[in-house]
N, C-alpha and C. Protein backbone atom coordinates (compact mmCIF):
# COMPACT_ATOMS: atom_id res chain seq x y z
N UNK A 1 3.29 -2.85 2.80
CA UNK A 1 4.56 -2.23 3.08
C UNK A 1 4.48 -0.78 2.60
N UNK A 2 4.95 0.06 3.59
CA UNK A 2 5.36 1.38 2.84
C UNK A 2 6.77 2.07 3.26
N UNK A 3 7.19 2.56 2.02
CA UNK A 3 8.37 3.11 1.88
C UNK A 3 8.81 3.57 0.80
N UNK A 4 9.92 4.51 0.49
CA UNK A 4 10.02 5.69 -0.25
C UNK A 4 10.62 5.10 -1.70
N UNK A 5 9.75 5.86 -3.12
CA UNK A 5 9.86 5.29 -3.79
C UNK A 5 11.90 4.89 -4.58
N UNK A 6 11.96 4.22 -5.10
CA UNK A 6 13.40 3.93 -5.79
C UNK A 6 13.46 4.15 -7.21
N UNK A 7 14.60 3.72 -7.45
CA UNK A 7 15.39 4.07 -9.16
C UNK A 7 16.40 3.29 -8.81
N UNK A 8 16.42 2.49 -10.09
CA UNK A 8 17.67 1.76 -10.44
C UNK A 8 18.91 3.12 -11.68
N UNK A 9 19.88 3.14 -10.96
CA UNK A 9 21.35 4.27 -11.66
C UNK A 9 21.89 3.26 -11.66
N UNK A 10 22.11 1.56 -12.22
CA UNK A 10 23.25 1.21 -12.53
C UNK A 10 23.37 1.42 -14.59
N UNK A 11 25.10 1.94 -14.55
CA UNK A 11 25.13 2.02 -16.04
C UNK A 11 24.27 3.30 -16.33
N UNK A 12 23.99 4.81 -15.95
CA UNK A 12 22.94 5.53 -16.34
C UNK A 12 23.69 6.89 -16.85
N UNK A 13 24.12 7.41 -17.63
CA UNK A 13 24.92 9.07 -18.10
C UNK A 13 24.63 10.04 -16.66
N UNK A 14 25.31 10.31 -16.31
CA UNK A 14 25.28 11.46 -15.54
C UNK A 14 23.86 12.45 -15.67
N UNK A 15 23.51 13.34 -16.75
CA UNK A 15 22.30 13.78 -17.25
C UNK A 15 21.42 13.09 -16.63
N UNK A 16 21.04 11.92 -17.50
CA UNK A 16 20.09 11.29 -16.93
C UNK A 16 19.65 10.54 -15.62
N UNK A 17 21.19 10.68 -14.40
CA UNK A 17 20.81 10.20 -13.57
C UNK A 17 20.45 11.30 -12.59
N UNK A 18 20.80 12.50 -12.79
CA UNK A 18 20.45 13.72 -12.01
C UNK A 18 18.71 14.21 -12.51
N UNK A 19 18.10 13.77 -14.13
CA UNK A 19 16.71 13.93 -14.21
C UNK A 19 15.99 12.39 -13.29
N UNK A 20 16.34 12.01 -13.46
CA UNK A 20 15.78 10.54 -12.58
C UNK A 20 15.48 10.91 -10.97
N UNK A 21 16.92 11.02 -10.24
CA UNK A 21 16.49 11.95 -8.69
C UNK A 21 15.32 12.97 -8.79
N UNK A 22 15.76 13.68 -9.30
CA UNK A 22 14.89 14.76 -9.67
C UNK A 22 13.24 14.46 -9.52
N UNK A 23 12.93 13.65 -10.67
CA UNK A 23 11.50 12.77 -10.65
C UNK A 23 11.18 12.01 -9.59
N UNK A 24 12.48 11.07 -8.67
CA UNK A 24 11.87 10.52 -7.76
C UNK A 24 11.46 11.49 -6.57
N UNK A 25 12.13 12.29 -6.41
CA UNK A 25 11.93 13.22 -5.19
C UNK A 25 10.72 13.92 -5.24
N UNK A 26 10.12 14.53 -6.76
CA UNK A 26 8.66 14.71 -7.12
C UNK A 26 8.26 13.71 -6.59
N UNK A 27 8.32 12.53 -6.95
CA UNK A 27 7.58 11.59 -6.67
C UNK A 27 7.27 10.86 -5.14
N UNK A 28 8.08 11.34 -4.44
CA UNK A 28 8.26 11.28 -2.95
C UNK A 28 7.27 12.06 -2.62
N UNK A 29 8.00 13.47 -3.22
CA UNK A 29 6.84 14.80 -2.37
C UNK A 29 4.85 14.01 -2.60
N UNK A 30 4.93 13.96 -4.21
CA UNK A 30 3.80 13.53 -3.78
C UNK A 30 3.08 12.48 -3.10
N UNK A 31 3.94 11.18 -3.30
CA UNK A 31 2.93 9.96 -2.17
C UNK A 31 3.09 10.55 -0.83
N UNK A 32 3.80 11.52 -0.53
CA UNK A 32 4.00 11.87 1.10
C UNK A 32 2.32 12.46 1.21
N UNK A 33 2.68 13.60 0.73
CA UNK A 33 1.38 14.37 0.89
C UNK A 33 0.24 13.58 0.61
N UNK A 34 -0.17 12.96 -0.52
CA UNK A 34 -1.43 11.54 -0.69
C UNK A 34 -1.37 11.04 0.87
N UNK A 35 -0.49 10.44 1.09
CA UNK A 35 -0.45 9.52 2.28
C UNK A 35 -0.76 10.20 3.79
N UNK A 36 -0.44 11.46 3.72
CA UNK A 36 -0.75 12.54 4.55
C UNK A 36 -2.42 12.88 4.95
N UNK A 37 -2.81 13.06 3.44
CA UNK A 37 -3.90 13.11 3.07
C UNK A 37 -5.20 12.09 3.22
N UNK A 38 -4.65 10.91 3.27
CA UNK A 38 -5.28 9.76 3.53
C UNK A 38 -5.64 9.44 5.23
N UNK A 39 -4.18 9.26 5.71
CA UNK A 39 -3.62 8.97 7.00
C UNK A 39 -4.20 9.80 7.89
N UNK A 40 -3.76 10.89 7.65
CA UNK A 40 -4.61 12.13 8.88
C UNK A 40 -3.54 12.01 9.35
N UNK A 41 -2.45 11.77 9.11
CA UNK A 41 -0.73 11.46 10.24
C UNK A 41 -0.35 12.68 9.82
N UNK A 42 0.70 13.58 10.46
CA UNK A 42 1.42 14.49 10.24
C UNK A 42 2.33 14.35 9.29
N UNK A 43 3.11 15.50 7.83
CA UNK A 43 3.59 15.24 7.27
C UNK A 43 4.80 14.95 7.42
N UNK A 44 5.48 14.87 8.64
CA UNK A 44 6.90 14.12 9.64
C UNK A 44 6.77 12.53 9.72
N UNK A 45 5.50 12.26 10.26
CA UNK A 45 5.13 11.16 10.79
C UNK A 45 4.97 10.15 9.35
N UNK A 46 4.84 10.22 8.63
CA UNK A 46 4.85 9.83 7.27
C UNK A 46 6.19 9.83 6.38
N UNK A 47 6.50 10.56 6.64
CA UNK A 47 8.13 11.01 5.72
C UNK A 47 8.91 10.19 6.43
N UNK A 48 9.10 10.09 7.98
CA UNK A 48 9.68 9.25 8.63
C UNK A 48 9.72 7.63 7.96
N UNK A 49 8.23 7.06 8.29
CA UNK A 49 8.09 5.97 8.11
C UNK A 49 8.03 5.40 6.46
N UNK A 50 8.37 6.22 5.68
CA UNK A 50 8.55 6.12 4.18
C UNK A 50 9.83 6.21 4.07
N UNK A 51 10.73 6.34 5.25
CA UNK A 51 12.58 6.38 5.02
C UNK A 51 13.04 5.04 5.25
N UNK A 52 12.25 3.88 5.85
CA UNK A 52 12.35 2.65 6.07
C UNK A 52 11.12 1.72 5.43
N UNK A 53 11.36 0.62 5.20
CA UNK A 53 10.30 -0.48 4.86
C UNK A 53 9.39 -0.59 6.39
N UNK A 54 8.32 -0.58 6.00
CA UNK A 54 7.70 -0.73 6.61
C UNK A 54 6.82 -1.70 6.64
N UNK A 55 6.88 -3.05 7.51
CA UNK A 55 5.59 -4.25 6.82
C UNK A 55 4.46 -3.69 7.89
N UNK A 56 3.21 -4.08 6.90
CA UNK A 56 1.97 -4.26 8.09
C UNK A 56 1.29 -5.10 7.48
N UNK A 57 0.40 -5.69 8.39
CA UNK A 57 -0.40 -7.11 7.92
C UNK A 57 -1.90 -5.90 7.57
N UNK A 58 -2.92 -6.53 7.03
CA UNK A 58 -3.83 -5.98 5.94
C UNK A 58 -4.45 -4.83 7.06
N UNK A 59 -4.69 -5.56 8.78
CA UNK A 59 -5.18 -4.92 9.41
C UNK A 59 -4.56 -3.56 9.94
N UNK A 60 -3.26 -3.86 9.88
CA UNK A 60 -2.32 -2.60 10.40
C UNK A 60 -2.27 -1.57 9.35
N UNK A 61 -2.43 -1.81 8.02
CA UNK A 61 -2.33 -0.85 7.19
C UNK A 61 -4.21 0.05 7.18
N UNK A 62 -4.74 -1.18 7.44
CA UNK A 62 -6.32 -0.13 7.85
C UNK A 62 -6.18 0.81 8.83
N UNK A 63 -5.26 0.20 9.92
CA UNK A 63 -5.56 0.83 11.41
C UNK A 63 -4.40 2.61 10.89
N UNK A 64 -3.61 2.11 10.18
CA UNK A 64 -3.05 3.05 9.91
C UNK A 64 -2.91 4.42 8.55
N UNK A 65 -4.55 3.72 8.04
CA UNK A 65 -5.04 4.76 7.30
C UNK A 65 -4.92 4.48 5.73
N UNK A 66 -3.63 3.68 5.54
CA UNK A 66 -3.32 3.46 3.76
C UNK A 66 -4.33 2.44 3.19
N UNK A 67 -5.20 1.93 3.86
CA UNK A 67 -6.18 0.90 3.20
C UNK A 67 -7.78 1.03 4.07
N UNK A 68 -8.11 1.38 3.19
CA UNK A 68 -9.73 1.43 3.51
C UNK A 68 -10.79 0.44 4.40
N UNK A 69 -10.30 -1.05 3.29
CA UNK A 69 -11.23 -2.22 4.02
C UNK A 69 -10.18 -3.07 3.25
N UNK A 70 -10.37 -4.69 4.58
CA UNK A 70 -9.85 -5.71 4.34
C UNK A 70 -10.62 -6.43 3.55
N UNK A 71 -10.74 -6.66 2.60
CA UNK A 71 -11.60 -7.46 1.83
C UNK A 71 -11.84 -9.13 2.32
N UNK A 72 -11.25 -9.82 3.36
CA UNK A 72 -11.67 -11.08 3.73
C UNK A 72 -13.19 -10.64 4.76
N UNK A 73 -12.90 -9.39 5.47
CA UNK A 73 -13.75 -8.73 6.09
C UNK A 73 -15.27 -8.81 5.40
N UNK A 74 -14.84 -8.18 4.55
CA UNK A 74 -16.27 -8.03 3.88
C UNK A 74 -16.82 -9.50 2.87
N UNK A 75 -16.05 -9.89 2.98
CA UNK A 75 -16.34 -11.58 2.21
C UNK A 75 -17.26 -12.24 3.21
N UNK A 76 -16.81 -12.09 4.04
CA UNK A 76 -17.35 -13.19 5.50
C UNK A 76 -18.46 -12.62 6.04
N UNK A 77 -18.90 -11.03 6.13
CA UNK A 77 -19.77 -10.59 6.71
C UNK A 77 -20.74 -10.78 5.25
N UNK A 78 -20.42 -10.84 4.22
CA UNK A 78 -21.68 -10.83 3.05
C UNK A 78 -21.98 -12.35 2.90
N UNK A 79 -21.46 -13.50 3.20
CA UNK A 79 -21.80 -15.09 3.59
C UNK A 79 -22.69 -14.94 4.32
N UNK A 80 -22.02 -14.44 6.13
CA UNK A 80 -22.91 -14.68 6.80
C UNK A 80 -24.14 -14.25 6.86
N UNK A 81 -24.51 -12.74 6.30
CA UNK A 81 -25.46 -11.99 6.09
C UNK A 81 -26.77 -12.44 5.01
N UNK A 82 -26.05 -13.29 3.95
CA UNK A 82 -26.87 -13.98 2.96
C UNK A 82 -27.37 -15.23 2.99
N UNK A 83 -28.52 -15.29 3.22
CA UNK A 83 -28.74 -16.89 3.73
C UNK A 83 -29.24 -17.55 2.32
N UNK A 84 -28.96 -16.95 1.22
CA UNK A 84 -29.50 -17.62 0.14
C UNK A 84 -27.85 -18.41 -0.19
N UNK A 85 -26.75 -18.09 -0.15
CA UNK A 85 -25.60 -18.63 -0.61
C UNK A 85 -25.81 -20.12 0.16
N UNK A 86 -25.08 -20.92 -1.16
CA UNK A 86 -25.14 -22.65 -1.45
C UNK A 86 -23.64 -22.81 -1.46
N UNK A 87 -23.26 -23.45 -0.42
CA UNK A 87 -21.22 -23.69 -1.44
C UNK A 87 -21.69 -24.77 -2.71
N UNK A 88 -20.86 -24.43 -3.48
CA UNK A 88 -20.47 -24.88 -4.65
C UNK A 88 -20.43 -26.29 -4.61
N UNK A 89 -20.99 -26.98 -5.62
CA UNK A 89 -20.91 -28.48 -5.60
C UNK A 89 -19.70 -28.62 -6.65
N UNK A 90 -18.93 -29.77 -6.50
CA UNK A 90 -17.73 -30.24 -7.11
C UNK A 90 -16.57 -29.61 -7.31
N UNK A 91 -16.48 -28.70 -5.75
CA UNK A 91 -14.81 -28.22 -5.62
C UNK A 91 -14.69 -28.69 -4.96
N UNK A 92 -13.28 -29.15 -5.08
CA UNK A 92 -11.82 -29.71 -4.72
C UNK A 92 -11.26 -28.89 -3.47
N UNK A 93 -11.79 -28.82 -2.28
CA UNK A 93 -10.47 -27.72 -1.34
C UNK A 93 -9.26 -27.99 -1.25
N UNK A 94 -9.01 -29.34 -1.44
CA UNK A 94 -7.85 -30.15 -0.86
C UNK A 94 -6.55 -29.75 -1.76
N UNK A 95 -6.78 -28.97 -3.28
CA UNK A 95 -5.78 -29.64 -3.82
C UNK A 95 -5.46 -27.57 -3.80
């Protein structure tokens, strides 16, 4: 999922809830730009989709730049690739 970071202001002094915005909006600017940076997406195209939740399954977040490699990916290609691997004697799949 991506989307723009939060702060809980319930119960917070005035002061401190105007330094809090403050920090999150730093904190916006920068995962935007990271994510910019990563993505190769325009810094619109990012800011946009960080104003809503966004789900993606492991592959959509590759296809869309925030994740490198799916790690079941590389599990399955280093099995099949290794012909020395034995499964394990005396596990349980079932439970």
């Amino acid at each position: 999922m991506i989307h723009q970071p939060a702060g809980s202001f319930s119960e917070v002094a005035t002061g401190e809830f105007i330094l809090e915005v403050g920090e999150l909006l730093k904190l916006r600017e920068t995962l935007t730009r990271v994510y910019v940076q990563r993505t190769g997406k325009p810094l619109w195209v990012v800011s946009e989709d960080m104003e809503r939740d966004v789900f993606m399954s492991a592959t959509e977040a590759q296809a869309y730049g925030i994740v490198d490699l799916v790690a079941v990916e590389l599990v399955v290609k280093d099995l099949l690739l290794d012909n020395s691997w034995v499964e394990p004697k005396n596990v349980n799949y079932t439970s």
